[in-house]
Protein backbone atom coordinates (compact mmCIF):
# COMPACT_ATOMS: atom_id res chain seq x y z
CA UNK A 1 4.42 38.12 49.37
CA UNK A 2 5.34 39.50 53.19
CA UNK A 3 4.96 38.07 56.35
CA UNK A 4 2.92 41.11 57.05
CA UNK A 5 -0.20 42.81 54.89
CA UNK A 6 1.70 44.58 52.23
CA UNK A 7 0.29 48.22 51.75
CA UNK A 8 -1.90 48.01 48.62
CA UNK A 9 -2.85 51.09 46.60
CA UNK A 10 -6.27 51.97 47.99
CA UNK A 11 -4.89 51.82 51.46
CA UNK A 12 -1.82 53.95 51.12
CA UNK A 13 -2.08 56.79 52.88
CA UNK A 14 -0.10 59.80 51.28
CA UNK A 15 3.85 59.39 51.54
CA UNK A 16 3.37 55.38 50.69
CA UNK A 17 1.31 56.05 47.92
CA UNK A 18 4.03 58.68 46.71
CA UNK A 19 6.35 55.63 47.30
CA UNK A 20 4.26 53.24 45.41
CA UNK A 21 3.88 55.48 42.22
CA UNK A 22 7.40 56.36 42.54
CA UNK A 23 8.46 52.53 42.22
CA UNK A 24 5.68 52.31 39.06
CA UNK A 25 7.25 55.24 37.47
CA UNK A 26 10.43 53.54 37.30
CA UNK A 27 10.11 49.90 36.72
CA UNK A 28 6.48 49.66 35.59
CA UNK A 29 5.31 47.93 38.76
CA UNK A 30 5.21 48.00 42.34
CA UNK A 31 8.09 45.99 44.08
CA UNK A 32 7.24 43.55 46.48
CA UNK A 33 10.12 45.22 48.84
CA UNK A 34 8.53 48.97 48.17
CA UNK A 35 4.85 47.50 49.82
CA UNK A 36 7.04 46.02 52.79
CA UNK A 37 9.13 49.55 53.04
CA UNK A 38 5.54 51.45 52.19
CA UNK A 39 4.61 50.79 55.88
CA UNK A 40 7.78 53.04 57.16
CA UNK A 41 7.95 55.81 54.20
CA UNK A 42 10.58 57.21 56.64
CA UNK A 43 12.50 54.72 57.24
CA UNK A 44 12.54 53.79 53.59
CA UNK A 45 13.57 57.56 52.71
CA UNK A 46 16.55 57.59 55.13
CA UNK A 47 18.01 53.83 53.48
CA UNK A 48 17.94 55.45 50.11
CA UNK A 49 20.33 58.56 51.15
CA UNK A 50 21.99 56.38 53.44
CA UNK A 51 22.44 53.62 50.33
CA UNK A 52 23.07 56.64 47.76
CA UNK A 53 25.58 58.30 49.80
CA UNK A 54 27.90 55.24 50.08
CA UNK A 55 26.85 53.99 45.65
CA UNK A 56 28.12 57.69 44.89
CA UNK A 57 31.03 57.26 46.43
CA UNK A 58 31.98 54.21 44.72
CA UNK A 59 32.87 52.77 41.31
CA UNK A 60 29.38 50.95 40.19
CA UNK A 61 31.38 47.70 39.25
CA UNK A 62 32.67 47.76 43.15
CA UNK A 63 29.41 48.82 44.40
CA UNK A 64 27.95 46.01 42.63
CA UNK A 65 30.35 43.23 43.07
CA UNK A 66 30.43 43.92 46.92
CA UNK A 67 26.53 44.22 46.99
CA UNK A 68 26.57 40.63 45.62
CA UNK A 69 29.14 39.16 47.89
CA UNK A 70 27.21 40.47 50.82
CA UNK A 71 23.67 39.31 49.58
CA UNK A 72 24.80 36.12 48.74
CA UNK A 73 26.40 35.58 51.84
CA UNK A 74 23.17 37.03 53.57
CA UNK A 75 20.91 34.28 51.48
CA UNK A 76 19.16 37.04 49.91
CA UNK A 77 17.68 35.98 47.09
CA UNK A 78 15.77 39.19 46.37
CA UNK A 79 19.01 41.67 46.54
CA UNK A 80 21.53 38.89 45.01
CA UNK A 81 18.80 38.54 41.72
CA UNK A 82 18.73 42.81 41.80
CA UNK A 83 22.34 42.91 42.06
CA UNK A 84 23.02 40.55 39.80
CA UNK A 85 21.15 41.20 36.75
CA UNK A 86 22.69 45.21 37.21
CA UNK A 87 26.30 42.97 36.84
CA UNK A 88 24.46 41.11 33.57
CA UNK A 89 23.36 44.17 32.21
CA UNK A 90 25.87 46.29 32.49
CA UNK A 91 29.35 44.88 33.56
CA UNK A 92 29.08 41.10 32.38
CA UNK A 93 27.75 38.50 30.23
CA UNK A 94 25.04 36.68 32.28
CA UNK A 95 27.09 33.57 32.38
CA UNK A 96 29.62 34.91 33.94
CA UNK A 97 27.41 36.65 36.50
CA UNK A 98 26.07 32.92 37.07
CA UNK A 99 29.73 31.54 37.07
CA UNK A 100 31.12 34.29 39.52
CA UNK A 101 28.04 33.52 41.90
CA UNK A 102 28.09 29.80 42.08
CA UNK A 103 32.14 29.68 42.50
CA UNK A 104 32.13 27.98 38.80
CA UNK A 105 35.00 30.79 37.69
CA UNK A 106 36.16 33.94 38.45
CA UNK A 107 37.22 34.70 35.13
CA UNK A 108 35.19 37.83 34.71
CA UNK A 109 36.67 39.12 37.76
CA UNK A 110 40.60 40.67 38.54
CA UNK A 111 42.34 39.76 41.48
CA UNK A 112 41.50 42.75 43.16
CA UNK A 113 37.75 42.76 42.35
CA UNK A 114 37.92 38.54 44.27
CA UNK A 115 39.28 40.23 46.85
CA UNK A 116 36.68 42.88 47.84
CA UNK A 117 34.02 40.61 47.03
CA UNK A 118 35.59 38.20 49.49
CA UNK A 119 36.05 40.88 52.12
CA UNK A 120 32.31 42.26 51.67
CA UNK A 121 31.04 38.94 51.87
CA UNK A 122 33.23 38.67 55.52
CA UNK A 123 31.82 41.41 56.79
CA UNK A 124 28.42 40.48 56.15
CA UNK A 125 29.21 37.02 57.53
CA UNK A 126 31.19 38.00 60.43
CA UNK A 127 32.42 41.91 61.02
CA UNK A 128 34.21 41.24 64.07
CA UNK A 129 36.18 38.80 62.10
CA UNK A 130 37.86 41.26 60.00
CA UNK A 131 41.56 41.79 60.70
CA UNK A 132 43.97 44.63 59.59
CA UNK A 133 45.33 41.99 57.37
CA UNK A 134 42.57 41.77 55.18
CA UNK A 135 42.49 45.29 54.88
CA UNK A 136 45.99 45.63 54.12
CA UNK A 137 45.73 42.78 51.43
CA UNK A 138 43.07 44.89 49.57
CA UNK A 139 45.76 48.15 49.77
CA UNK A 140 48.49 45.76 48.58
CA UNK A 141 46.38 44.84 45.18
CA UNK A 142 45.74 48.44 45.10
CA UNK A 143 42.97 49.61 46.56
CA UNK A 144 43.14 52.66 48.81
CA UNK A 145 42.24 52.73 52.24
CA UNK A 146 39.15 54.92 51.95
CA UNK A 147 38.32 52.20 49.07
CA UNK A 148 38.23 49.52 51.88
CA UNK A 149 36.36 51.75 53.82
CA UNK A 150 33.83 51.93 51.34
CA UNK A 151 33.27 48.12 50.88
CA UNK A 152 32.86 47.77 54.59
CA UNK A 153 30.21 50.23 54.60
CA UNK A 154 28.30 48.66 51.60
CA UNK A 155 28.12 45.12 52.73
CA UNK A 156 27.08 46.48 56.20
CA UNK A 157 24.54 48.65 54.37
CA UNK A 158 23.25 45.71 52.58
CA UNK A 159 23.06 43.41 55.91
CA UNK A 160 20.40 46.25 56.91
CA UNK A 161 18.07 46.05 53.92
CA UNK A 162 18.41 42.01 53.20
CA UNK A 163 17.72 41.30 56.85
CA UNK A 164 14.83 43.36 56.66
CA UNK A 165 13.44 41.72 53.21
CA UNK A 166 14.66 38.15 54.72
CA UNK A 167 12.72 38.94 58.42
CA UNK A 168 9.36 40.01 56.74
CA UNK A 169 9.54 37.43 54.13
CA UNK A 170 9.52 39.49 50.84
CA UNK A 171 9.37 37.37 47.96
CA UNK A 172 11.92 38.43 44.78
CA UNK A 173 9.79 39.80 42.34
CA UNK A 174 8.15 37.54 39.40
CA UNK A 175 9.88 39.61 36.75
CA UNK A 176 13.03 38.27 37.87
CA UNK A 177 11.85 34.89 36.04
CA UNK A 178 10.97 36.69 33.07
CA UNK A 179 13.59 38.77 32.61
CA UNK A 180 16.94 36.66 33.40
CA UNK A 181 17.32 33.01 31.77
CA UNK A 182 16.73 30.43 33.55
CA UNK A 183 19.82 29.02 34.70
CA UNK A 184 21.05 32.31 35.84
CA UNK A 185 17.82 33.02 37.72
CA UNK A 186 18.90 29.82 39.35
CA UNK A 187 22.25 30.71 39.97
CA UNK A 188 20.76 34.15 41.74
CA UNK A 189 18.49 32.48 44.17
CA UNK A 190 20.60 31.69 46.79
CA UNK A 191 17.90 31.52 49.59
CA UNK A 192 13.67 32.13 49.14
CA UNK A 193 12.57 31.18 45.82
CA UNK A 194 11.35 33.47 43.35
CA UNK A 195 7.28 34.97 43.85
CA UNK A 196 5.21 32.16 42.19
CA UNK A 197 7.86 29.85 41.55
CA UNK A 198 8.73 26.41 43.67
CA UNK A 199 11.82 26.63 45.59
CA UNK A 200 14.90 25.19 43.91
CA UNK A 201 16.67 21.73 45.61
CA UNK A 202 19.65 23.08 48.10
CA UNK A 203 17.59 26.75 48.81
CA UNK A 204 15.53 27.03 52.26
């Protein structure tokens, strides 16, 4: 599951076990991430305003599209699979999620939208890279500059929390198997494989 003991219920002192009912409220189970996070409640806490903060400020298409770019080019399964089925379920047709992520076709996507997923996924790769041409090639298909601002400052976000997943070695949750098909689970797991499942050919 982790690298590290996972907090389990009977262990949790009180803020993880707030964290741990909070996370079986919502989904029904306990996230393999929220038992890694459960260690540092705090820490956890301050990610989700921090992660909030810059969501709110966004159009949840962006948000997501960015989020993906990054994780992907992070090899995070876990937050490409989250990230992805939110584009399934609510922006896409699963095949085109699973098109967009393996470079099959960008079909689903505008010109604009390639574009910041292609900036967030620079940024994740290599910040320092960035130039004021990139950013001015995002303005010029329309975005504005506080728009730029704001996929720079979700790809770095997610750099935090997939490094941290990726360092501890949290395992994407089994219900991602259940719950996306299985060639777009595939498509999704772009580094460790899924919990319980045998990694697929080309993944570490």
């Amino acid at each position: 599951m982790t690298y590290i003991e996972p907090v389990s219920d009977d262990a949790a002192p009180p803020e993880a076990a707030a964290l741990l009912d909070a996370d079986r409220a919502a989904s029904g189970f306990v996230h393999n991430y929220t038992r890694l996070f459960a260690h540092r409640p705090a820490v956890y806490a301050a990610w989700a305003q921090l992660n909030g903060s810059i969501k709110a400020g966004m159009d949840l298409r962006r948000y997501e599209l960015a989020t993906v770019a990054a994780a992907r080019q992070l090899r995070s399964s876990y937050c490409t699979l989250a990230h992805g089925q939110v584009l399934a379920q609510r922006f896409m047709t699963p095949q085109e999620v699973r098109d967009l992520v393996t470079g099959e076709s960008t079909a689903a996507v505008d010109e604009l939208e390639t574009a910041v997923m292609a900036f967030a996924a620079k940024v994740a790769a290599d910040a320092a890279s960035v130039t004021r041409a990139d950013v001015e090639h995002l303005v010029s298909l329309g975005a504005a500059e506080t728009d730029v601002l704001d996929v720079a400052l979700a790809a770095a976000a997610r750099c935090f929390f997939s490094s941290v997943l990726e360092a501890m070695g949290a395992e994407p949750d089994a219900a991602f198997a259940a719950e996306l098909a299985p060639d777009v689970a595939a498509a999704l797991t772009v580094g460790r494989p899924i919990e319980g499942t045998q990694p697929i050919e080309g993944t570490p």
